[in-house]
C-alpha atoms as a PDB file:
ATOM      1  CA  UNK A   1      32.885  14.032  -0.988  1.00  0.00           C
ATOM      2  CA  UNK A   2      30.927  11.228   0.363  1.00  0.00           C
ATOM      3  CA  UNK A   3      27.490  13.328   0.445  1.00  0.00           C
ATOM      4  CA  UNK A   4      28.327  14.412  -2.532  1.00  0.00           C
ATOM      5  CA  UNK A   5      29.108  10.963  -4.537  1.00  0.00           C
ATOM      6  CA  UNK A   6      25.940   9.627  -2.463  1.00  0.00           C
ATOM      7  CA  UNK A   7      23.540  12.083  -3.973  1.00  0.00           C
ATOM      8  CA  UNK A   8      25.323  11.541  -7.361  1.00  0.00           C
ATOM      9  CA  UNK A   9      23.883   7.729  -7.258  1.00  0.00           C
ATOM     10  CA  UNK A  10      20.275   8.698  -6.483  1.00  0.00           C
ATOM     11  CA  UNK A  11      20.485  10.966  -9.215  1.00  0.00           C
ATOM     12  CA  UNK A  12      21.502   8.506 -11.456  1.00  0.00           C
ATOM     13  CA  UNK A  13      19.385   5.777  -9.755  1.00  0.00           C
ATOM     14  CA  UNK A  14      16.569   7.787 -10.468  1.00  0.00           C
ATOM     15  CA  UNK A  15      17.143   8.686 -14.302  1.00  0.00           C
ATOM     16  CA  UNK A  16      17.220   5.273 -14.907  1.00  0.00           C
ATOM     17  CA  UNK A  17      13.541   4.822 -13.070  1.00  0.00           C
ATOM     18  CA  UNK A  18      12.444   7.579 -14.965  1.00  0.00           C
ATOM     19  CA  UNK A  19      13.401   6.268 -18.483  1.00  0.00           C
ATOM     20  CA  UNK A  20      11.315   3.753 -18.293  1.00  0.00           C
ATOM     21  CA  UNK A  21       8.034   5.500 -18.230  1.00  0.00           C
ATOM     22  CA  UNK A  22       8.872   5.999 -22.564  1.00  0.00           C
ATOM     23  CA  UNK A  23       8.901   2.500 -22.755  1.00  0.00           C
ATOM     24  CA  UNK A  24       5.787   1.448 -21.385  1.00  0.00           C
ATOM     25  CA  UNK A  25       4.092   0.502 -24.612  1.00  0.00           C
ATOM     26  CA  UNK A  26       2.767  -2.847 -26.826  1.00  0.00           C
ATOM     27  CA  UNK A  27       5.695  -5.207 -25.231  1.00  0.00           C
ATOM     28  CA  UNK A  28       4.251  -4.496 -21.876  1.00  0.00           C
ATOM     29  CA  UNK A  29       0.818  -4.342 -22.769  1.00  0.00           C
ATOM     30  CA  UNK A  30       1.324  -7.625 -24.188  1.00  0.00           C
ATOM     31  CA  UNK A  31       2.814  -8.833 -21.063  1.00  0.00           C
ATOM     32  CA  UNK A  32       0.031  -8.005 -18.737  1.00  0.00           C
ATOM     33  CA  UNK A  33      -2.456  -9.890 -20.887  1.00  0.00           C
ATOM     34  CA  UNK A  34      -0.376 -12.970 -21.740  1.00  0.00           C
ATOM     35  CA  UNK A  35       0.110 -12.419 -17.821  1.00  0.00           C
ATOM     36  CA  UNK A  36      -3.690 -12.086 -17.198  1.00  0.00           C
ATOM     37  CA  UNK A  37      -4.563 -14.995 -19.469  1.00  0.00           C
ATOM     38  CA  UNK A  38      -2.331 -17.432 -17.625  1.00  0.00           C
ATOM     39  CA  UNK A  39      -3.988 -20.756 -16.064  1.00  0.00           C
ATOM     40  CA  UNK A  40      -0.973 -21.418 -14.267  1.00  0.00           C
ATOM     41  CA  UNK A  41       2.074 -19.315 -12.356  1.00  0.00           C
ATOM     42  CA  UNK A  42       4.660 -16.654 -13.471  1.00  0.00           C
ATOM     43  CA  UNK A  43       8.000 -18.297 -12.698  1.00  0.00           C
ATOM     44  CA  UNK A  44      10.635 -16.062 -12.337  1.00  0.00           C
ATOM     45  CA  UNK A  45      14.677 -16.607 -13.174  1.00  0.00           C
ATOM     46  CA  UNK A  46      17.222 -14.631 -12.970  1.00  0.00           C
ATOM     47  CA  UNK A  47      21.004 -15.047 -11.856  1.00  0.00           C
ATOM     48  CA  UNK A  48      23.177 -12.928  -8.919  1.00  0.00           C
ATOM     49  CA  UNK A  49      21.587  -9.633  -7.987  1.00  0.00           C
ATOM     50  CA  UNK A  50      19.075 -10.130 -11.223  1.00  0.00           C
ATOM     51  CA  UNK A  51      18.165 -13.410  -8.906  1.00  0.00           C
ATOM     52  CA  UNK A  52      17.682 -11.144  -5.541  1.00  0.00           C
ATOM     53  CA  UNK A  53      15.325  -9.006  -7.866  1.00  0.00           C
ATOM     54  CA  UNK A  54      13.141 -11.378  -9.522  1.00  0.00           C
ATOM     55  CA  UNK A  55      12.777 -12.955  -6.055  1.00  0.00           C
ATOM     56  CA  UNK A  56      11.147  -9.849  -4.618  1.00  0.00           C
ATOM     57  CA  UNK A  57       9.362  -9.227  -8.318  1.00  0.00           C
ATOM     58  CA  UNK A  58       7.866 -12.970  -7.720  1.00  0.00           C
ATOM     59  CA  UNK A  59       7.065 -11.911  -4.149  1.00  0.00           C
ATOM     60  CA  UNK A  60       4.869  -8.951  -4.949  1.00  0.00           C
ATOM     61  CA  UNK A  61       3.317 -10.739  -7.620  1.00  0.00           C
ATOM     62  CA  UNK A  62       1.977 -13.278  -5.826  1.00  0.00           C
ATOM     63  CA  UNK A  63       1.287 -10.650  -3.166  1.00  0.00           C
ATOM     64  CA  UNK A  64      -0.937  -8.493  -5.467  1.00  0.00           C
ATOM     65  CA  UNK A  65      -3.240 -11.570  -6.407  1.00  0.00           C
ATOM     66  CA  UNK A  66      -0.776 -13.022  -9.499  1.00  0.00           C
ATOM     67  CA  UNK A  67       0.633 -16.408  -8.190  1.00  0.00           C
ATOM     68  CA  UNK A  68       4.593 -16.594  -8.673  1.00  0.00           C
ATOM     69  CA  UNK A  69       7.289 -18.375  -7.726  1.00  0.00           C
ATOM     70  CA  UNK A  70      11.233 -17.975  -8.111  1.00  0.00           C
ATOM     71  CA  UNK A  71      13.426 -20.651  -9.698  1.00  0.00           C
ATOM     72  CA  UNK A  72      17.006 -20.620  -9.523  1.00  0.00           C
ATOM     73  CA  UNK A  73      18.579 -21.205 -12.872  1.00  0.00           C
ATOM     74  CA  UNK A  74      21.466 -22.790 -11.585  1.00  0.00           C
ATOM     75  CA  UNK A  75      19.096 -25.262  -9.729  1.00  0.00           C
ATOM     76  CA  UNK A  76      16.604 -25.113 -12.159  1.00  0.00           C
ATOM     77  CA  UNK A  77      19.519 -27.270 -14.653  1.00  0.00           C
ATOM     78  CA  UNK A  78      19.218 -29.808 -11.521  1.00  0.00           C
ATOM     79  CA  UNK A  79      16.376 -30.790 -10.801  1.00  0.00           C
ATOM     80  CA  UNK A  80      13.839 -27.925 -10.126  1.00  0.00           C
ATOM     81  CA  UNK A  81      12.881 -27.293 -13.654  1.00  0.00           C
ATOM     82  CA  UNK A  82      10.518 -29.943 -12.408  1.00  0.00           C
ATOM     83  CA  UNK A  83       8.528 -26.970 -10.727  1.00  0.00           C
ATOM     84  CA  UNK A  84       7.722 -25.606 -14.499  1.00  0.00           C
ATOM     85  CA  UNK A  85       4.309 -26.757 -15.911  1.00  0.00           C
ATOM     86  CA  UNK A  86       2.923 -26.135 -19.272  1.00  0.00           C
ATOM     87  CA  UNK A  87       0.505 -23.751 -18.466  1.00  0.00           C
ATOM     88  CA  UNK A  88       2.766 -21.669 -16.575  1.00  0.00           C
ATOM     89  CA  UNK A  89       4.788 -18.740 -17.843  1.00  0.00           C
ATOM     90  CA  UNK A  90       8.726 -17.272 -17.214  1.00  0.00           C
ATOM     91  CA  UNK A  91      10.182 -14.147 -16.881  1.00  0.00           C
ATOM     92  CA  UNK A  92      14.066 -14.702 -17.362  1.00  0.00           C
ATOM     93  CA  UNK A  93      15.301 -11.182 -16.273  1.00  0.00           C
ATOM     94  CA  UNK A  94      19.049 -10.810 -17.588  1.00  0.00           C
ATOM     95  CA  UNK A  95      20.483  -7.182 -17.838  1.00  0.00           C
ATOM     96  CA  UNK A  96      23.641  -8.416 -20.517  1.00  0.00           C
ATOM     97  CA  UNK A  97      21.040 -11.016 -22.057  1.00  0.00           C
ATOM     98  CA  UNK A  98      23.951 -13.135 -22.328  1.00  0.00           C
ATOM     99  CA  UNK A  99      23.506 -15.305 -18.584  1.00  0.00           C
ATOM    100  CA  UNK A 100      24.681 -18.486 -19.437  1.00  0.00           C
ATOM    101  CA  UNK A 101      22.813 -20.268 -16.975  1.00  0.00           C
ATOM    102  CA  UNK A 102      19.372 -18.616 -18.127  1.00  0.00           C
ATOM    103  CA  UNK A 103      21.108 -19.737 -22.134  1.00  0.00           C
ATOM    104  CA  UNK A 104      21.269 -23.345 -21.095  1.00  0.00           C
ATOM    105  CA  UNK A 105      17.437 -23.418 -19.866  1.00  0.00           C
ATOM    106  CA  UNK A 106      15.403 -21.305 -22.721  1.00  0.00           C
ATOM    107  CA  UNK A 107      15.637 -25.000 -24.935  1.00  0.00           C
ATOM    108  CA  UNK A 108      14.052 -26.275 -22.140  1.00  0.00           C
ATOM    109  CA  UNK A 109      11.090 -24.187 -21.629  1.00  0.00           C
ATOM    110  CA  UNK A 110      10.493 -23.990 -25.165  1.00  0.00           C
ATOM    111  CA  UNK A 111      10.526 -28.048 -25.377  1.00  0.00           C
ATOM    112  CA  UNK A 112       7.914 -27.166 -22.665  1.00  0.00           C
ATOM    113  CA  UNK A 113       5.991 -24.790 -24.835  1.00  0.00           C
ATOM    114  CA  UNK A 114       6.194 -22.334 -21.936  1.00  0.00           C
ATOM    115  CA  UNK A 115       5.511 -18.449 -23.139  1.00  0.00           C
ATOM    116  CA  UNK A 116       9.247 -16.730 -22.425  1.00  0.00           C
ATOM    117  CA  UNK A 117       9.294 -12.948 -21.415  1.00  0.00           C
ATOM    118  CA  UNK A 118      12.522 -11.183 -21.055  1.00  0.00           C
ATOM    119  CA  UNK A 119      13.979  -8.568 -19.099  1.00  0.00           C
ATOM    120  CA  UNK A 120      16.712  -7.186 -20.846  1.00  0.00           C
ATOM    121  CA  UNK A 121      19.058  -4.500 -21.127  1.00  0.00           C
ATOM    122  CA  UNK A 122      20.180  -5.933 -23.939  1.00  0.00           C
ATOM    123  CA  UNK A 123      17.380  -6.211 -27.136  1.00  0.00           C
ATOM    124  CA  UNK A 124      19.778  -7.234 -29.541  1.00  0.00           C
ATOM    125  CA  UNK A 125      21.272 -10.372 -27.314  1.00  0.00           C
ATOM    126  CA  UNK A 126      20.559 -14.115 -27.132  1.00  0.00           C
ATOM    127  CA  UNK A 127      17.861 -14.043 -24.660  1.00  0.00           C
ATOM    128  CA  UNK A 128      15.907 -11.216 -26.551  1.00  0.00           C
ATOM    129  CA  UNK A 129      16.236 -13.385 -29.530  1.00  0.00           C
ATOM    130  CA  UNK A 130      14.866 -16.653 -28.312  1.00  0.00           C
ATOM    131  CA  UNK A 131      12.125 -14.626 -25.722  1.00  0.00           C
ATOM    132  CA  UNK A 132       8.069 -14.355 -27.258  1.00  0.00           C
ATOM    133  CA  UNK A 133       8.259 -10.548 -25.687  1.00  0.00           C
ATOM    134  CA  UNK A 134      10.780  -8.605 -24.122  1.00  0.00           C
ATOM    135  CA  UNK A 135      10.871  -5.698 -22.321  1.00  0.00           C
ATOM    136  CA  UNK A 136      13.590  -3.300 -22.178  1.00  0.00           C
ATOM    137  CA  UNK A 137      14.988  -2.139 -19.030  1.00  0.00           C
ATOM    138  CA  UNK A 138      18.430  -1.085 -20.173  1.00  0.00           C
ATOM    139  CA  UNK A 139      20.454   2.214 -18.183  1.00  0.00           C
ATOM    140  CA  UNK A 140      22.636   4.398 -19.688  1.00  0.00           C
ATOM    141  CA  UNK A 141      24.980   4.382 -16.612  1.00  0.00           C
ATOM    142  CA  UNK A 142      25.464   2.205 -13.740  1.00  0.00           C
ATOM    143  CA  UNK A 143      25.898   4.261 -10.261  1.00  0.00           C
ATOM    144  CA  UNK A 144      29.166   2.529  -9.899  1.00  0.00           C
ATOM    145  CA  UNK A 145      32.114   4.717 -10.829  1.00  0.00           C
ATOM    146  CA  UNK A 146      33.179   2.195 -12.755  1.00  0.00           C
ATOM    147  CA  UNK A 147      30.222   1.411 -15.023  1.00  0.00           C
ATOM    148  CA  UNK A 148      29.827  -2.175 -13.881  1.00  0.00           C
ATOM    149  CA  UNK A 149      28.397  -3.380  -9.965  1.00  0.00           C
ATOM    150  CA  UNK A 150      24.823  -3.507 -10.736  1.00  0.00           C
ATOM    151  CA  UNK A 151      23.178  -0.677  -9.546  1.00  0.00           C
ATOM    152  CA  UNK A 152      20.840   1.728 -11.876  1.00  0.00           C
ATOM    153  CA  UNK A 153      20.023  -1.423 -13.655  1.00  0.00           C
ATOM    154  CA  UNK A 154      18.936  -3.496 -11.058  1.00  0.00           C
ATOM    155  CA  UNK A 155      16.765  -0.420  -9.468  1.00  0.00           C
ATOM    156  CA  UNK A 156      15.049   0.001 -12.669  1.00  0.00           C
ATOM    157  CA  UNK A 157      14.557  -3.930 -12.976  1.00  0.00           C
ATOM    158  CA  UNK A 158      13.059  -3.761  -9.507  1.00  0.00           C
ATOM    159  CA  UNK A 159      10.755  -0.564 -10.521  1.00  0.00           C
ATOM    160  CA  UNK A 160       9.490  -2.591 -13.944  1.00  0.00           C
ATOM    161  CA  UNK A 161       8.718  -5.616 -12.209  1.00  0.00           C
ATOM    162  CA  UNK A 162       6.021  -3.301  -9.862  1.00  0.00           C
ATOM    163  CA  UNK A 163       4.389  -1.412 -12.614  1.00  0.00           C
ATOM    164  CA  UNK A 164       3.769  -5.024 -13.735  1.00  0.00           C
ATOM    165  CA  UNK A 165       2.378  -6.336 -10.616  1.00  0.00           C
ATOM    166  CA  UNK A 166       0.359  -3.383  -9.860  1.00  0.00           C
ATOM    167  CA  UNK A 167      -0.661  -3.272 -13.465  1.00  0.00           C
ATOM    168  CA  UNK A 168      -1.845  -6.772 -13.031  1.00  0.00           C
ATOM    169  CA  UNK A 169      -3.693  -5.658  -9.763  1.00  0.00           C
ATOM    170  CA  UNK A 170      -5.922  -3.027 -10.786  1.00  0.00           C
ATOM    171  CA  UNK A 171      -6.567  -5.466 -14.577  1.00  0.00           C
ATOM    172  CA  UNK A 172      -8.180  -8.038 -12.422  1.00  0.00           C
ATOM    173  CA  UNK A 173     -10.157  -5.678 -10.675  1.00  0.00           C
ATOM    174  CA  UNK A 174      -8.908  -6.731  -7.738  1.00  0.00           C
ATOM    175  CA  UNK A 175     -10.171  -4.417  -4.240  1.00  0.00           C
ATOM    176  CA  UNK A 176      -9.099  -3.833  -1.048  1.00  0.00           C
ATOM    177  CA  UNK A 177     -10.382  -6.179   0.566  1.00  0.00           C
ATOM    178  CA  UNK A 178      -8.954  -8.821  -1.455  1.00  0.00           C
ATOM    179  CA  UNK A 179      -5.484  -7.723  -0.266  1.00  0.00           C
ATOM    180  CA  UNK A 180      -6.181  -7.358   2.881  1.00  0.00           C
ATOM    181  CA  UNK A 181      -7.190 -10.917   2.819  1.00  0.00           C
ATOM    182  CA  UNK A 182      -3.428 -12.190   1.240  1.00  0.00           C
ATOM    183  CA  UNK A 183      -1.933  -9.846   3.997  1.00  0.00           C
ATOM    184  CA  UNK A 184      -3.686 -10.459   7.125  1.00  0.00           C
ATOM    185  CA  UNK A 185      -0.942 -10.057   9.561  1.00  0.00           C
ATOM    186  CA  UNK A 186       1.576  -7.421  10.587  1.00  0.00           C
ATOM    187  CA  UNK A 187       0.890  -3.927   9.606  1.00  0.00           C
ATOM    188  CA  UNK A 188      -0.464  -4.208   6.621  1.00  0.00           C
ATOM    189  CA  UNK A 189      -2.780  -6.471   7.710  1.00  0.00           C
ATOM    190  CA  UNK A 190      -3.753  -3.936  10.599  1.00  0.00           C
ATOM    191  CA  UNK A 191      -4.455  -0.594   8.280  1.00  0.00           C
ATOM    192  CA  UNK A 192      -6.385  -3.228   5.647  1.00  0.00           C
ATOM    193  CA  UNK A 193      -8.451  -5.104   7.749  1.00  0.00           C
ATOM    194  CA  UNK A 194      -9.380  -3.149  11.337  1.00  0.00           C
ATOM    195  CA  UNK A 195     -12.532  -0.779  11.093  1.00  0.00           C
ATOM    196  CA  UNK A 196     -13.594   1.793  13.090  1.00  0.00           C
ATOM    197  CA  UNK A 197     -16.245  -0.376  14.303  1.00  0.00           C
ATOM    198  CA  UNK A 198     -13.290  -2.982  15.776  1.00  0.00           C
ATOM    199  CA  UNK A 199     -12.335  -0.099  18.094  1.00  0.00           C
ATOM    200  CA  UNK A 200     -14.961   2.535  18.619  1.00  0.00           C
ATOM    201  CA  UNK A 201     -16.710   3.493  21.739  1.00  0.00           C
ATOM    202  CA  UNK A 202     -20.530   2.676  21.464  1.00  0.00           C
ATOM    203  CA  UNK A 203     -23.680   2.238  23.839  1.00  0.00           C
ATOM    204  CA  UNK A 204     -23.351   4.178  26.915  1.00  0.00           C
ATOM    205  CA  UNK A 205     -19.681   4.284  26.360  1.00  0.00           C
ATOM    206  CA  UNK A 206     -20.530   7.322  23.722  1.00  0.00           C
ATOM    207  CA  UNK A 207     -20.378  11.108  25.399  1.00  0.00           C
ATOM    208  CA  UNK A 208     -23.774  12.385  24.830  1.00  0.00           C
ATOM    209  CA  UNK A 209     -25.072  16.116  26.148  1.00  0.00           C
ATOM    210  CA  UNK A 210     -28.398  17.852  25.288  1.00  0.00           C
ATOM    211  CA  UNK A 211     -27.816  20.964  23.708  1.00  0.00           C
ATOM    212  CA  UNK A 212     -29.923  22.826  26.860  1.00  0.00           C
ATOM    213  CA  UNK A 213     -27.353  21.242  29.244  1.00  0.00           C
ATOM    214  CA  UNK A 214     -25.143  23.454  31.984  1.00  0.00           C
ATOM    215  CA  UNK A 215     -21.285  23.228  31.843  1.00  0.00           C
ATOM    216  CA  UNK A 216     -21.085  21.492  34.622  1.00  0.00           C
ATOM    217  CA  UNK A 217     -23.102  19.130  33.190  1.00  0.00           C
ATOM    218  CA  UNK A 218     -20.943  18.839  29.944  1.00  0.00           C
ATOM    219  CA  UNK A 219     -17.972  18.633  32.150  1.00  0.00           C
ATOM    220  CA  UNK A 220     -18.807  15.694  33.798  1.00  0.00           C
ATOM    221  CA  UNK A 221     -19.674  14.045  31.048  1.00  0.00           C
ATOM    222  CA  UNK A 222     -16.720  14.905  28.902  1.00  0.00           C
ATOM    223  CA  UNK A 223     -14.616  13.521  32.481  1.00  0.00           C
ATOM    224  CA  UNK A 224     -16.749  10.248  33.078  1.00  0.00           C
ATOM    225  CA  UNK A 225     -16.536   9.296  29.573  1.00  0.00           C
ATOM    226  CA  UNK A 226     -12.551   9.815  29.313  1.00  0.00           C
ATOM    227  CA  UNK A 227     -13.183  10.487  25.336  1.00  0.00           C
ATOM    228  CA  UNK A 228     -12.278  14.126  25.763  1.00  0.00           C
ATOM    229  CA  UNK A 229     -15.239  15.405  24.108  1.00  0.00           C
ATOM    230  CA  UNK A 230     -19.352  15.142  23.884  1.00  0.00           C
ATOM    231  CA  UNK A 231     -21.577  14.937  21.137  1.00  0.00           C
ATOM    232  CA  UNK A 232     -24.910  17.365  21.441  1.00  0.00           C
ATOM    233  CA  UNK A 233     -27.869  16.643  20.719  1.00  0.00           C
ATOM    234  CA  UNK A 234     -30.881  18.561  19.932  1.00  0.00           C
ATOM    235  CA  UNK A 235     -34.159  17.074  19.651  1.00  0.00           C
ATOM    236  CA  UNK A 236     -32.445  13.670  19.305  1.00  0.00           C
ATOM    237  CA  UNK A 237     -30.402  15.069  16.747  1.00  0.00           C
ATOM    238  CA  UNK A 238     -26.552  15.485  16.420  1.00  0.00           C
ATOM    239  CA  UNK A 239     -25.903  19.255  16.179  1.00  0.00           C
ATOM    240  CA  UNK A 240     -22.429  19.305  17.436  1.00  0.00           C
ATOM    241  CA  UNK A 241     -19.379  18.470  19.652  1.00  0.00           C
ATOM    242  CA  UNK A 242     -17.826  20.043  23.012  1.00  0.00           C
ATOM    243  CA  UNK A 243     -14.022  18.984  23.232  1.00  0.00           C
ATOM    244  CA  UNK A 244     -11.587  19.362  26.018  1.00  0.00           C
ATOM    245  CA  UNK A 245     -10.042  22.257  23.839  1.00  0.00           C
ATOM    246  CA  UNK A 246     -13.259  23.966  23.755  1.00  0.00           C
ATOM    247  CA  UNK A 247     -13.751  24.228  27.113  1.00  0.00           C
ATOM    248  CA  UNK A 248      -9.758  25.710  27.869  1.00  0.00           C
ATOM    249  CA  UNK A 249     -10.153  28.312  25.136  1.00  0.00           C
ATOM    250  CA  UNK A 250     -13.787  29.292  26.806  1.00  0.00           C
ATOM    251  CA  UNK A 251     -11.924  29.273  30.040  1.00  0.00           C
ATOM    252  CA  UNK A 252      -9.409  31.977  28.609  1.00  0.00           C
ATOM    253  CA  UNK A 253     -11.273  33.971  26.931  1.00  0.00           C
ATOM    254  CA  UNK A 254     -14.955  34.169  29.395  1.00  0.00           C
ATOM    255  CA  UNK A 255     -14.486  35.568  33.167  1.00  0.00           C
ATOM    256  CA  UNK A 256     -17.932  34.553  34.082  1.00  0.00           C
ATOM    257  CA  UNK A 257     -18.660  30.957  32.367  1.00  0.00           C
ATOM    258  CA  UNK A 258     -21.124  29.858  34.590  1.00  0.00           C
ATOM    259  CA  UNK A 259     -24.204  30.230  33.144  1.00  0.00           C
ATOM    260  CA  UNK A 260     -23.300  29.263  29.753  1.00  0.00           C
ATOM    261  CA  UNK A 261     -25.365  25.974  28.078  1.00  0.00           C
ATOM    262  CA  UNK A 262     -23.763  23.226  25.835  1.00  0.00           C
ATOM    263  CA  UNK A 263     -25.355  25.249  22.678  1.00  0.00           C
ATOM    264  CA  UNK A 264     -23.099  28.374  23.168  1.00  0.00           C
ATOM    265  CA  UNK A 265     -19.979  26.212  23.883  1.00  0.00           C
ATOM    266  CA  UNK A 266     -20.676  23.550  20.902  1.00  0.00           C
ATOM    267  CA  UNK A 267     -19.092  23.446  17.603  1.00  0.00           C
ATOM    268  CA  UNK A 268     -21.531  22.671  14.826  1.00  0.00           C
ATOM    269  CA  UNK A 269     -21.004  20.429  12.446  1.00  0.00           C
ATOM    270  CA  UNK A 270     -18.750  18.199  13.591  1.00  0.00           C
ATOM    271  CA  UNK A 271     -16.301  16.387  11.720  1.00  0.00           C
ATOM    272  CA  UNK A 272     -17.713  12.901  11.638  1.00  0.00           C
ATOM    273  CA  UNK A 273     -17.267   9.445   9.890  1.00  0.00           C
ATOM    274  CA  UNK A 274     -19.405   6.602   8.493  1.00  0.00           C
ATOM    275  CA  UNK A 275     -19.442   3.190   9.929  1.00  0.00           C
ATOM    276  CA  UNK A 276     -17.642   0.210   8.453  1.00  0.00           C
ATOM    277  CA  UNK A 277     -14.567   2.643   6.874  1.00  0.00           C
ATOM    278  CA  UNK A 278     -11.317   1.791   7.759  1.00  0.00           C
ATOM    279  CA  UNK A 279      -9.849   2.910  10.860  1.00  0.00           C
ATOM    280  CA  UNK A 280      -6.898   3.965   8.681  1.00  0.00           C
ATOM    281  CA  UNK A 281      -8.775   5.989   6.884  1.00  0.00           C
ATOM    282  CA  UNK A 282     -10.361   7.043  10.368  1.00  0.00           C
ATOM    283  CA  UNK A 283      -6.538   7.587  11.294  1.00  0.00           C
ATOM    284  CA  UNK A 284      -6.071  10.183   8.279  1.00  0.00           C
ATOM    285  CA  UNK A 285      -9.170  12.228   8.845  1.00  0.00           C
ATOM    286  CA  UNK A 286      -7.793  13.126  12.244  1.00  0.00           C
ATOM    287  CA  UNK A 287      -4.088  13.747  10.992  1.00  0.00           C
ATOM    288  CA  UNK A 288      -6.260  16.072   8.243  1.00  0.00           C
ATOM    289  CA  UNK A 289      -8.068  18.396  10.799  1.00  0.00           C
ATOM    290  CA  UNK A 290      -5.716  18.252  13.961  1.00  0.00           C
ATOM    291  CA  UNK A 291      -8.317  16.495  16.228  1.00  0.00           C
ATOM    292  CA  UNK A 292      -7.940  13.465  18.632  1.00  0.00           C
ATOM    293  CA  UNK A 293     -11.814  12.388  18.395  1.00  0.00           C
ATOM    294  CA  UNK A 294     -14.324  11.301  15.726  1.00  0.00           C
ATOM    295  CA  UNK A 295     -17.620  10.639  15.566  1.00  0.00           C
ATOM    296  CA  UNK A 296     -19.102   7.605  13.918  1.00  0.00           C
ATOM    297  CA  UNK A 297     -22.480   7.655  12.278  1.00  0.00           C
ATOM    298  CA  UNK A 298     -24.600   5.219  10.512  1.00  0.00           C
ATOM    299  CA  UNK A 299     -26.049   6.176   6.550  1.00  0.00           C
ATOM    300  CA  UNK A 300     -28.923   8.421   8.811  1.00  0.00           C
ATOM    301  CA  UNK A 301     -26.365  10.457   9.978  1.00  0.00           C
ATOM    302  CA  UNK A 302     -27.197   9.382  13.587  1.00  0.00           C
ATOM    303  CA  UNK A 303     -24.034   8.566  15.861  1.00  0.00           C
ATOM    304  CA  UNK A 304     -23.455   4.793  16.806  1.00  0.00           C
ATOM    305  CA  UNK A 305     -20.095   5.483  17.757  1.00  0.00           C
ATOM    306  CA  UNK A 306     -16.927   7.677  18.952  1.00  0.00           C
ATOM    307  CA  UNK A 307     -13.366   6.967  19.087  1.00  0.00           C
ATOM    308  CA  UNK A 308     -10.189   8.505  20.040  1.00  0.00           C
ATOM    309  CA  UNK A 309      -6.683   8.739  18.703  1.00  0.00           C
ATOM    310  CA  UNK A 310      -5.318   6.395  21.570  1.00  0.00           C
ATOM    311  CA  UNK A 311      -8.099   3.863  20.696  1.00  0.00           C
ATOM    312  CA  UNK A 312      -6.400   3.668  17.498  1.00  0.00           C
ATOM    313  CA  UNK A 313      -2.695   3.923  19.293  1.00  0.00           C
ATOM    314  CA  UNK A 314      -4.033   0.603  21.662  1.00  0.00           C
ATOM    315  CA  UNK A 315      -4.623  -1.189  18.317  1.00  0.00           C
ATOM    316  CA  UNK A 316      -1.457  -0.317  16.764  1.00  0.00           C
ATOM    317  CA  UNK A 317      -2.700   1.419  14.294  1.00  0.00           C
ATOM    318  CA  UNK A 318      -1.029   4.129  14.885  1.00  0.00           C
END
């Protein structure tokens, strides 16, 4: 029963999600440019769990490059309306439309002349009425069995509120670098901002064979290098890799392995990467092909680098 009632909310949860996507049209079109055009910050209100949302709607707008702040409407009657200015612009999110303390301070932005968008379930209510645009984030059903703890309503809220910020995100043409640079700690801040140059092996520290080389000689370089693999080299030129695998499949399959040369041990055309990518990215390539070491090469295709999967563990990447 309690599976079963649990899977019933998700399913509801995400009906109400999906909804939304037929009324992404002129009202939030309209939004992201009055949005876009702003000279001064999206403040967000809202009241009980509509409060919780807009705090983490105001939170990844200012996160994805639109500056935002959260005022409490209760507060906002005492004193911190003060944090309004007339270039800014609100969001009152309301799922009845009918939140008395958002009622009490929509005189006040408009003596402000501050743009008013709503978030409504309710078109028809008060706050629809009085709001410049409003966008409609109403639910058929609320996951409670009783129709009323905010629940679908509040998850759909949540959803609009990032198609806005993200909509906002890519409009300013906004890249990764710029939010790497508002996130520049934790793990974010690690997969947006570390490159594979930050971590890769280079110099002498990069396992390097001539393609006319003995196994033994490839051995000992694959072991002093502790990368688990060479690059070959022919002529100067990068025509493959030797890996630690390699050499344990030869080892199973040959009786007599002496006498081989890096060229008939070498895979060709190795799996490489360019310089300055992230080591995410880096990260993923690996993941993609099963392999625990890339090479890094500059725009001539000539290595400058190699790095392993635990270089990229050490940086907690990974």
């Amino acid at each position: 029963m309690i599976i079963k009632r649990a899977k019933e909310v998700i399913r509801i949860e995400a009906r109400a999600v999906k909804a939304l996507e037929n009324r992404i049209g002129e009202p939030f079109q309209s939004t992201v440019e009055l949005l876009l055009n702003c000279k001064g910050r999206v403040i967000v209100c809202g009241m009980g769990k509509s409060g919780i949302i807009g705090q983490k709607i105001a939170s990844t707008l200012t996160s994805t490059g639109t500056a935002a702040l959260f005022l409490h409407p209760a507060e906002g009657v005492h004193g911190d309306l003060g944090a309004v200015l007339d270039d800014d612009v609100v969001i009152c999110i309301s799922n009845s439309g009918n939140t008395e303390e958002i009622l009490r301070l929509l005189p006040l932005f408009k003596r402000k002349d501050v743009p008013i968008i709503a978030m409504t379930g309710n078109t028809g209510s008060p706050l629809a009425s009085r709001s410049d645009i409003v966008l409609d984030i109403h639910v058929d059903e609320e996951a409670c069995p009783f129709d009323v703890v905010p629940t679908a309503s509040t998850t759909a809220t949540l959803a609009m509120g990032d198609a806005l910020a993200l909509a906002l995100f890519e409009a300013r043409g906004l890249t990764v670098e710029d939010f790497a640079f508002l996130h520049p700690g934790g793990d974010i801040g690690r997969k947006l901002i570390l490159k594979v140059d930050d971590v890769m092996r280079t110099g002498e520290d990069i396992a390097r064979v001539d393609r006319e080389m003995t196994l033994s000689q490839v051995i000992l370089e694959i072991t002093s290098k502790r990368l688990g693999a060479t690059c070959v080299f022919s002529k100067g030129k990068l025509c493959g890799i030797i890996t630690d695998g390699d050499l344990r499949r030869l080892m199973e399959k040959k009786h007599d392995i002496h006498s081989l040369l890096a060229k008939d041990i070498m895979s060709p055309e190795p799996i490489t990467v360019p310089e300055g990518i992230l080591a995410a990215k880096a990260l993923r390539v690996m993941e993609d092909y099963s392999i625990n070491q890339l090479i890094v090469v500059n725009q001539d295709n000539e290595p400058v680098g190699m790095i392993h999967i635990h270089d990229l563990l050490k940086s907690g990447l990974a």
